[in-house]
C-alpha atoms as a PDB file:
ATOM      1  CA  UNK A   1     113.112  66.619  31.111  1.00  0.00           C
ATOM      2  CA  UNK A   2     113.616  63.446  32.535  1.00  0.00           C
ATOM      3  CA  UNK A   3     113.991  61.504  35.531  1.00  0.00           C
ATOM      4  CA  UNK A   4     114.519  58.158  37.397  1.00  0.00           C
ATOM      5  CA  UNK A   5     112.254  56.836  40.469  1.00  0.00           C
ATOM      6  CA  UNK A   6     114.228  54.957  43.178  1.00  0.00           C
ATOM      7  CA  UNK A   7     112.092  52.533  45.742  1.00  0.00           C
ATOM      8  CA  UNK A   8     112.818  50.006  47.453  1.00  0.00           C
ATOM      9  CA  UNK A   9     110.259  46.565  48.498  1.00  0.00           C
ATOM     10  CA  UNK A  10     110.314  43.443  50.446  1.00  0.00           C
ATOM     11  CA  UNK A  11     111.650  41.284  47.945  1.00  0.00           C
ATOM     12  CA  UNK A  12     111.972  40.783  43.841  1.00  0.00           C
ATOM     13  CA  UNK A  13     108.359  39.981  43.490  1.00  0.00           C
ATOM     14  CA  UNK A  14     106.906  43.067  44.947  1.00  0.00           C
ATOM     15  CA  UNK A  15     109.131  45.228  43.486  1.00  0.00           C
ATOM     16  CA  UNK A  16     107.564  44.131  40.201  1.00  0.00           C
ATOM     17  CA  UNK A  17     104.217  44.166  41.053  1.00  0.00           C
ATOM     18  CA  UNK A  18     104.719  47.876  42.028  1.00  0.00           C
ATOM     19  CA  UNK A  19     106.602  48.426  38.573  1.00  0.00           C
ATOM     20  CA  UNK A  20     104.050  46.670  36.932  1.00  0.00           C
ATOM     21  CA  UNK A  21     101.207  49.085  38.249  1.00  0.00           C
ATOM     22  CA  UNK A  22     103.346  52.395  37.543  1.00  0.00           C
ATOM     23  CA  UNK A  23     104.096  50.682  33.885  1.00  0.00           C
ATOM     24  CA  UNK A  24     100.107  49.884  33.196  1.00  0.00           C
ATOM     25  CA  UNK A  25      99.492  53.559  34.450  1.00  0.00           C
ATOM     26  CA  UNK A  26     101.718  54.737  31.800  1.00  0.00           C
ATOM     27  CA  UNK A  27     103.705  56.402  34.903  1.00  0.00           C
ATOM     28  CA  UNK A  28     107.243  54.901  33.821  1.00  0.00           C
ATOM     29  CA  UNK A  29     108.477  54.040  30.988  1.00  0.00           C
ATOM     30  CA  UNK A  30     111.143  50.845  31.925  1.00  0.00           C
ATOM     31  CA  UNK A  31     111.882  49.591  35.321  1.00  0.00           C
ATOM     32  CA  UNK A  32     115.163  47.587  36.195  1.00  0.00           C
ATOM     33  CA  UNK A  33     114.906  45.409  39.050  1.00  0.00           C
ATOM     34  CA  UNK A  34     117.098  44.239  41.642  1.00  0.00           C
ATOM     35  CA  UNK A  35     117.872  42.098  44.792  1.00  0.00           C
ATOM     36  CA  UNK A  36     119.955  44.280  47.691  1.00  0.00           C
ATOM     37  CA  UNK A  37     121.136  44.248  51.135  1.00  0.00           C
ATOM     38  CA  UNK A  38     119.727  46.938  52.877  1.00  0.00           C
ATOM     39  CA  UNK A  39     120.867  48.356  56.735  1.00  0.00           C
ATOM     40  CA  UNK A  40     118.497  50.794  58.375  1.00  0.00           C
ATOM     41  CA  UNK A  41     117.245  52.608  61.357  1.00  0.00           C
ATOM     42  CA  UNK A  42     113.709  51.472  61.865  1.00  0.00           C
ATOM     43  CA  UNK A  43     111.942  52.105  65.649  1.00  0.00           C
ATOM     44  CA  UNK A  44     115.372  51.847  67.316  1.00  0.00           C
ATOM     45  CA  UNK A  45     116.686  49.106  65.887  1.00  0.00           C
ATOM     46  CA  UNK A  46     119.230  48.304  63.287  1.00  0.00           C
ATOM     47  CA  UNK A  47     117.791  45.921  60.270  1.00  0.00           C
ATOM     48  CA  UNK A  48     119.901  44.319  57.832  1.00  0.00           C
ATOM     49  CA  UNK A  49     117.881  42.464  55.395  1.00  0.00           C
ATOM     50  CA  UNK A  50     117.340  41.536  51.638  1.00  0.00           C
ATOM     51  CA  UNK A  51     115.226  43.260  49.586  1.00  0.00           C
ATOM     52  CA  UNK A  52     115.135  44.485  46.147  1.00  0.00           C
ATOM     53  CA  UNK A  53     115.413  48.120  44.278  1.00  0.00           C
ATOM     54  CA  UNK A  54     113.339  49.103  41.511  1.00  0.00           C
ATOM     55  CA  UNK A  55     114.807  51.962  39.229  1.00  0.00           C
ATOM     56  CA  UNK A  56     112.063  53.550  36.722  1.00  0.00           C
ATOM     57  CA  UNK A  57     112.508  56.136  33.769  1.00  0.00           C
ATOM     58  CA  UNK A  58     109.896  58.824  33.489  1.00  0.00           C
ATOM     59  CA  UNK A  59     109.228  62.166  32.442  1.00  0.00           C
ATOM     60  CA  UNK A  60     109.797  64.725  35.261  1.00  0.00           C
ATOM     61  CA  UNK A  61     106.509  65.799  34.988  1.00  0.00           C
ATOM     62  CA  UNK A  62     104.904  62.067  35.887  1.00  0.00           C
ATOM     63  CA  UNK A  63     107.242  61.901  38.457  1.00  0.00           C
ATOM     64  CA  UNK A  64     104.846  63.369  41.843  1.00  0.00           C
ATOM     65  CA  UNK A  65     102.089  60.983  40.495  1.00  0.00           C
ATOM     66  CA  UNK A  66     104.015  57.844  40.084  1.00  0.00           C
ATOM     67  CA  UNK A  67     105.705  58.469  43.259  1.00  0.00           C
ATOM     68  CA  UNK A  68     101.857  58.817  44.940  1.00  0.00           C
ATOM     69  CA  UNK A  69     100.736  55.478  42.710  1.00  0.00           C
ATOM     70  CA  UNK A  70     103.914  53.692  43.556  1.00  0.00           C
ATOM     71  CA  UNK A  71     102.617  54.901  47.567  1.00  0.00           C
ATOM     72  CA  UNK A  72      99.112  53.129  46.757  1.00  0.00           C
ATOM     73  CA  UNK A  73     100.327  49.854  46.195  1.00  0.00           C
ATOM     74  CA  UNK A  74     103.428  49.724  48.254  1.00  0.00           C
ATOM     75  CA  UNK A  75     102.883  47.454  51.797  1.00  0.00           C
ATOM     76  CA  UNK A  76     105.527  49.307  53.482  1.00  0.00           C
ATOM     77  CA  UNK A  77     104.433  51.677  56.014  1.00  0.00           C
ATOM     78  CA  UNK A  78     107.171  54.284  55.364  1.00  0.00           C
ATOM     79  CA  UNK A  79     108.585  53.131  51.808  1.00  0.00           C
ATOM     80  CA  UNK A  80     111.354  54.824  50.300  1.00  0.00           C
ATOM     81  CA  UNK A  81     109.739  56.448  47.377  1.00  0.00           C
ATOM     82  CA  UNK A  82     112.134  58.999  45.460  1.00  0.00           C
ATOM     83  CA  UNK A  83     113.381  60.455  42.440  1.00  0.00           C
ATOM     84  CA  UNK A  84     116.462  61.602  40.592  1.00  0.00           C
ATOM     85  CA  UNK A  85     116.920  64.286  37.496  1.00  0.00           C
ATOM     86  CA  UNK A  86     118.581  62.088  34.608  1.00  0.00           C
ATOM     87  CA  UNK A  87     120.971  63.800  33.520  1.00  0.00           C
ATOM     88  CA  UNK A  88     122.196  63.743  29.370  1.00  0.00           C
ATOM     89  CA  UNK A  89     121.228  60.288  28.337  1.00  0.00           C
ATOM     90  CA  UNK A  90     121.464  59.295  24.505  1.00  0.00           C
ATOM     91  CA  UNK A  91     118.240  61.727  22.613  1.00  0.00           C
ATOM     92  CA  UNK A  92     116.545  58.457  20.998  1.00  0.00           C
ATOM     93  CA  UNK A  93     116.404  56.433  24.708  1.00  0.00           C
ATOM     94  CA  UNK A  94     114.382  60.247  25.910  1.00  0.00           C
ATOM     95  CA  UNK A  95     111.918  59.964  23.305  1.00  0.00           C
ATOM     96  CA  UNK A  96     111.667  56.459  23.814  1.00  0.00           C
ATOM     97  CA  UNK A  97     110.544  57.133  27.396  1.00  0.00           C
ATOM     98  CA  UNK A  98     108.455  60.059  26.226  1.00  0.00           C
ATOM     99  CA  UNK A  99     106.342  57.733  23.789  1.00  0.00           C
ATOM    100  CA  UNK A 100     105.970  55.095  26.555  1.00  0.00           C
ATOM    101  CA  UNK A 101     104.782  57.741  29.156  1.00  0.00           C
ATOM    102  CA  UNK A 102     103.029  60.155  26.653  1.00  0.00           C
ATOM    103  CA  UNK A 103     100.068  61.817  28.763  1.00  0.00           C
ATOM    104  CA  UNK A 104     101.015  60.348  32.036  1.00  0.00           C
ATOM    105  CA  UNK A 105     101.315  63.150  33.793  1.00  0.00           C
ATOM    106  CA  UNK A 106      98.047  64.902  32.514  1.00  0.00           C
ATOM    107  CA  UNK A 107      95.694  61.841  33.439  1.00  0.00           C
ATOM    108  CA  UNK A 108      93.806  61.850  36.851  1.00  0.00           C
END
């Protein structure tokens, strides 16, 4: 029923510009925010670099279209957009998110 979104951005600041677009969308219904050290593959190279994590509860139904608005915003060419089932979780903090992302996945 429900489900968190995972990305990753540049730094603290974009994360929560990205959050903030999924949250005005109704898309998500909380994000948390923070700063990481991330070590990649990229074009042949190994990066190791800051940047921060966003984690987002949603409905599993919203989650395809706030991955695709998260994908809108996001500079990154390749960002890692992706999403988790949330497993049993307290019942009031599920209809919480299901009030704050009522509709979302039935706009256009």
């Amino acid at each position: 029923m429900h489900a968190m979104v995972y990305f990753t951005a540049k730094d603290m600041t974009d994360a929560a510009r990205i959050a903030r677009h999924l949250l005005g969308k109704r898309l998500v219904a909380c994000a948390n925010i923070f700063p990481v050290r991330s070590l990649y593959r990229w074009r042949g190279k190994v990066v190791d670099e800051t940047e921060a994590v966003a984690i987002c509860k949603t409905r599993k139904t919203a989650v395809r279209r706030a991955i695709a608005e998260a994908k809108k915003v996001h500079p990154y060419e390749i960002p890692c957009l992706v999403s988790y089932d949330m497993g049993p979780a307290l019942a009031a903090y599920g209809r919480w998110i299901d009030g704050e992302t009522r509709n979302a996945s039935k706009r256009r």
